[in-house]
N, C-alpha and C. Protein backbone atom coordinates (compact mmCIF):
# COMPACT_ATOMS: atom_id res chain seq x y z
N UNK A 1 0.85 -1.18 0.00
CA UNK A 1 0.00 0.00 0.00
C UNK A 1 0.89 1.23 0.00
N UNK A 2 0.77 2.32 -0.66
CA UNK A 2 1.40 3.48 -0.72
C UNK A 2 0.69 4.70 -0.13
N UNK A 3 1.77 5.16 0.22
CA UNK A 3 0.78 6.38 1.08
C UNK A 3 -0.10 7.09 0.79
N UNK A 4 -0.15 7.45 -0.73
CA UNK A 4 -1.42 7.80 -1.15
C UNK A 4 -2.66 7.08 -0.90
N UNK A 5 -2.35 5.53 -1.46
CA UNK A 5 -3.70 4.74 -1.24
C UNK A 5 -4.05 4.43 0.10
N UNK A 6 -2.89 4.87 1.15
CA UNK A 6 -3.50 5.11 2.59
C UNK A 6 -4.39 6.25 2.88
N UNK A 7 -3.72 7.08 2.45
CA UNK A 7 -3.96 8.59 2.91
C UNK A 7 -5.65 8.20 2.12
N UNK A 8 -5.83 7.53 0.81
CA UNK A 8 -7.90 7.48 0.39
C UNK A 8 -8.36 6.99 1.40
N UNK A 9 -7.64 5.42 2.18
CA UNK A 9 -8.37 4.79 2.73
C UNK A 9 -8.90 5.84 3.95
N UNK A 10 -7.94 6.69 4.68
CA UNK A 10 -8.62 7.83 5.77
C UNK A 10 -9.49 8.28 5.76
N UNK A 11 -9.26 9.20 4.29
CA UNK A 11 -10.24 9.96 3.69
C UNK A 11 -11.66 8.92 3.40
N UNK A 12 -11.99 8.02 2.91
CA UNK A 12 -12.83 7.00 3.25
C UNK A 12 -13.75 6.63 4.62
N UNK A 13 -12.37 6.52 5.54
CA UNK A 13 -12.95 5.88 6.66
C UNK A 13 -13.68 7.33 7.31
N UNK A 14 -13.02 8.70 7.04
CA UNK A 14 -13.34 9.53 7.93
C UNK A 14 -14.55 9.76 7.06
N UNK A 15 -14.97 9.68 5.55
CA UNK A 15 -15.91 10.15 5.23
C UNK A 15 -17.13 9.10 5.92
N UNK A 16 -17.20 7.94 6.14
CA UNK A 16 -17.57 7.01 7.18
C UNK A 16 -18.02 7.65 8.44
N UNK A 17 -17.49 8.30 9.25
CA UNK A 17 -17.30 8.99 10.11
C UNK A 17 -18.47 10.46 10.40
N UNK A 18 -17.77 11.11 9.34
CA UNK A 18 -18.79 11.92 9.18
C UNK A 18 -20.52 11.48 8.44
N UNK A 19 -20.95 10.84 7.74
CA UNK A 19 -22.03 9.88 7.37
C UNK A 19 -22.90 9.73 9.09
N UNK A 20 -22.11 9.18 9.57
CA UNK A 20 -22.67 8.95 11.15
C UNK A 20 -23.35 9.59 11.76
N UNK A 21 -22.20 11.05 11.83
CA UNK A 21 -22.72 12.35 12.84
C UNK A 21 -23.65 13.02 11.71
N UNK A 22 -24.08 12.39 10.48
CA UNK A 22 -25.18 13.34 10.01
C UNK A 22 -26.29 12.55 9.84
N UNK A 23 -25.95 11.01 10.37
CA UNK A 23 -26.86 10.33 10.14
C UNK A 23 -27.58 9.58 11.23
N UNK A 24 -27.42 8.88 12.14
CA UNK A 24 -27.54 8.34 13.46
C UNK A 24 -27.15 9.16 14.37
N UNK A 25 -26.53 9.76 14.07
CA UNK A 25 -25.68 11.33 14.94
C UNK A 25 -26.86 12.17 15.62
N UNK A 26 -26.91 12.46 14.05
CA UNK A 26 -27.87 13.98 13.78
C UNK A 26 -29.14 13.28 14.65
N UNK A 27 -29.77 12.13 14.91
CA UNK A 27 -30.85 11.50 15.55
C UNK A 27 -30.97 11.63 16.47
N UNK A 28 -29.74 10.96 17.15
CA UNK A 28 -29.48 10.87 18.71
C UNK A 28 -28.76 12.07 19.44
N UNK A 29 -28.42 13.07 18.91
CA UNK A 29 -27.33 13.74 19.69
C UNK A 29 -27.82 15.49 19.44
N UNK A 30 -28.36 15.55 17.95
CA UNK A 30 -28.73 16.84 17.24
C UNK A 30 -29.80 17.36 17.75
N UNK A 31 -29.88 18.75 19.13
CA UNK A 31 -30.30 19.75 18.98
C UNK A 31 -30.50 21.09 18.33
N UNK A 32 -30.99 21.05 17.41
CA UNK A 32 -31.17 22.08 16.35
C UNK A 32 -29.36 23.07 16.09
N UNK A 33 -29.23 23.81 16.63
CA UNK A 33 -28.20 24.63 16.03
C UNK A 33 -26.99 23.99 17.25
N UNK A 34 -27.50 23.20 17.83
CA UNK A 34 -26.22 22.58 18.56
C UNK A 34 -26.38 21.13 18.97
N UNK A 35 -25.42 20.43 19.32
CA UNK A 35 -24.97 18.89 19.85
C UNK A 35 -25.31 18.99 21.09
N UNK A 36 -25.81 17.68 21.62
CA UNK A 36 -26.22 17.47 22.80
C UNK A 36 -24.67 17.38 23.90
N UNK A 37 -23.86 17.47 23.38
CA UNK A 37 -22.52 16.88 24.42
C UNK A 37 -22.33 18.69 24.49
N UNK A 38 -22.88 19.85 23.50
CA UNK A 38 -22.13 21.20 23.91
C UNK A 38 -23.21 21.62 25.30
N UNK A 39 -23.98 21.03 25.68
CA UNK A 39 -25.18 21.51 27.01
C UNK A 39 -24.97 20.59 28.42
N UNK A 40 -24.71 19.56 28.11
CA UNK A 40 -24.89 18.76 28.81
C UNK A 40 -24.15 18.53 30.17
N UNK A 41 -24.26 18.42 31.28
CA UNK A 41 -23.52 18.14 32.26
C UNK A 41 -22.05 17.66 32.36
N UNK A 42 -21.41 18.42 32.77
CA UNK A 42 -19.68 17.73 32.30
C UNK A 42 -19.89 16.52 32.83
N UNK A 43 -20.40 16.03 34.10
CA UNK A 43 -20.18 14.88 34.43
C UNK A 43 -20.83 13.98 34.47
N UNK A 44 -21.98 14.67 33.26
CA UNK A 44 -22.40 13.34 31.75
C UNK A 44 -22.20 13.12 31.07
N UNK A 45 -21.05 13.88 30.46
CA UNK A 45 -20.29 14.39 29.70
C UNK A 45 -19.14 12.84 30.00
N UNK A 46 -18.55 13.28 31.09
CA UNK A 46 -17.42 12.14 31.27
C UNK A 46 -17.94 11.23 31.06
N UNK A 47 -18.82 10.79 31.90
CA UNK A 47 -19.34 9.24 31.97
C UNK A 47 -19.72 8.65 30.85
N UNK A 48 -20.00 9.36 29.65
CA UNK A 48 -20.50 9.11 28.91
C UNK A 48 -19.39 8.92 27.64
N UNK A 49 -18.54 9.34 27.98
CA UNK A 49 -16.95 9.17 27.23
C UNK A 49 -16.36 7.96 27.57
N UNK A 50 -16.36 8.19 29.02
CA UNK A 50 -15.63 6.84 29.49
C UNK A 50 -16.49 5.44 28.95
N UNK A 51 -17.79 5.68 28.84
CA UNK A 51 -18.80 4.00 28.42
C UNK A 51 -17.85 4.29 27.31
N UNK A 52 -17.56 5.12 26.28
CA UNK A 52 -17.45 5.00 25.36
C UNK A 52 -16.23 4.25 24.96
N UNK A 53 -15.11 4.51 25.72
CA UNK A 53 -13.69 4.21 25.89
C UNK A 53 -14.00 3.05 26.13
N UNK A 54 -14.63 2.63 27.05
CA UNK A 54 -14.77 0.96 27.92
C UNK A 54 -15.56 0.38 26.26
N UNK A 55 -16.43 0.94 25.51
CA UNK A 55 -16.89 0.06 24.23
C UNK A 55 -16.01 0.17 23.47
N UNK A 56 -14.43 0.71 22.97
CA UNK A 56 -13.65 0.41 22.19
C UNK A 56 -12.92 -0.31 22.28
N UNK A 57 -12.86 -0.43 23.77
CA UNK A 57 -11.72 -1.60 24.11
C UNK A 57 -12.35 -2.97 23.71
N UNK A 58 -14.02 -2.75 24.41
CA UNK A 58 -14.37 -4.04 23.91
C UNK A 58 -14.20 -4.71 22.85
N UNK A 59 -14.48 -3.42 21.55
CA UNK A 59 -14.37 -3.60 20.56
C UNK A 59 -12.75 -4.22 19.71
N UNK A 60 -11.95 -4.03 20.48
CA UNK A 60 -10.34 -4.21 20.42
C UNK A 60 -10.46 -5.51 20.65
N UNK A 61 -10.98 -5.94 21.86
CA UNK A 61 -10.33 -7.25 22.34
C UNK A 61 -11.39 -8.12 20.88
N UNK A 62 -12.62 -7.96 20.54
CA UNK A 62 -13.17 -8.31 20.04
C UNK A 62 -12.31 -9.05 18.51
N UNK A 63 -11.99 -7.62 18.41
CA UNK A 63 -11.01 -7.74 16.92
C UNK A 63 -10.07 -8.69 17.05
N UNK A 64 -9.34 -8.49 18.07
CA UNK A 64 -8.18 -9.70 18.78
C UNK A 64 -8.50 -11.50 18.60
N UNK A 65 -9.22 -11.32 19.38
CA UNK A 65 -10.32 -12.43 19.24
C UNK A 65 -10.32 -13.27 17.58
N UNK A 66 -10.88 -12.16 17.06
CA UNK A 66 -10.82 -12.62 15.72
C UNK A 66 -9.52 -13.16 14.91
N UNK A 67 -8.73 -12.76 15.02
CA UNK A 67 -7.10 -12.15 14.59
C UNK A 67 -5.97 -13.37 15.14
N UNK A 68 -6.65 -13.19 16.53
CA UNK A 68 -5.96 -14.54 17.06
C UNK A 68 -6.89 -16.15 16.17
N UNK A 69 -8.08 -16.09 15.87
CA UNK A 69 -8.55 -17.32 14.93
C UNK A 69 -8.11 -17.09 13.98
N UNK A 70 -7.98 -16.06 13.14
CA UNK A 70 -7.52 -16.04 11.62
C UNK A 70 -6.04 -16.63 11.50
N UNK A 71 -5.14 -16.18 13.07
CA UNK A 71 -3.74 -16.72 12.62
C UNK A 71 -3.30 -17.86 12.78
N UNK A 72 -4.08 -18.67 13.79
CA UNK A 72 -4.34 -20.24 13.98
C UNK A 72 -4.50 -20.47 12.90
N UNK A 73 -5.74 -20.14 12.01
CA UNK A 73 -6.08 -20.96 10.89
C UNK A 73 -4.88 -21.26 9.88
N UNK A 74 -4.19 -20.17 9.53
CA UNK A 74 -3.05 -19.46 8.73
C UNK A 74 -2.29 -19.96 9.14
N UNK A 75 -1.37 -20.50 10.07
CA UNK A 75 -0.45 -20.96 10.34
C UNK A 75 -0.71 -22.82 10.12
N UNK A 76 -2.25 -23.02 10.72
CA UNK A 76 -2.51 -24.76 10.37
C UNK A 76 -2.17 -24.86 8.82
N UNK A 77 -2.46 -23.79 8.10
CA UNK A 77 -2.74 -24.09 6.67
C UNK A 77 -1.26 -23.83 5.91
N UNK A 78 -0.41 -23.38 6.57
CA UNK A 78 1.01 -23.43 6.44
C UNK A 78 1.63 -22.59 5.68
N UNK A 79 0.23 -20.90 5.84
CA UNK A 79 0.41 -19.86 5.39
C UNK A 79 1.39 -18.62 6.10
């Protein structure tokens, strides 16, 4: 991969990204001329960061999970 065809895949993933906050975003979070996280209690604010942190990790080990079966398989297969 070359850094260009990295640098699309970003541009990709972030356009991904943005899709979200205008789409499920804009649902859950969108008060008219502002975001629900610019009003909200800082320390709903945190808590509500931190679930978020604690669901990426999940999401990490998840991936792991996977990664660790894919390389079992790959290595049985004498790849």
């Amino acid at each position: 991969m070359t850094p260009a065809q990295l640098a699309e895949y970003v541009t990709e993933f972030i356009g991904e990204c943005q899709a979200r906050v205008m789409g499920v975003g804009a649902e859950q979070y969108s008060q008219g001329e502002q975001q629900k996280f610019e009003t909200m209690p800082l320390l709903d604010l945190i808590q509500y960061a931190r679930e978020e942190a604690q669901d990426l990790a999940v999401y990490a080990a998840m991936v792991d999970i996977r990664l660790q079966r894919l390389e079992t398989a790959l290595r049985a297969s004498g790849n």
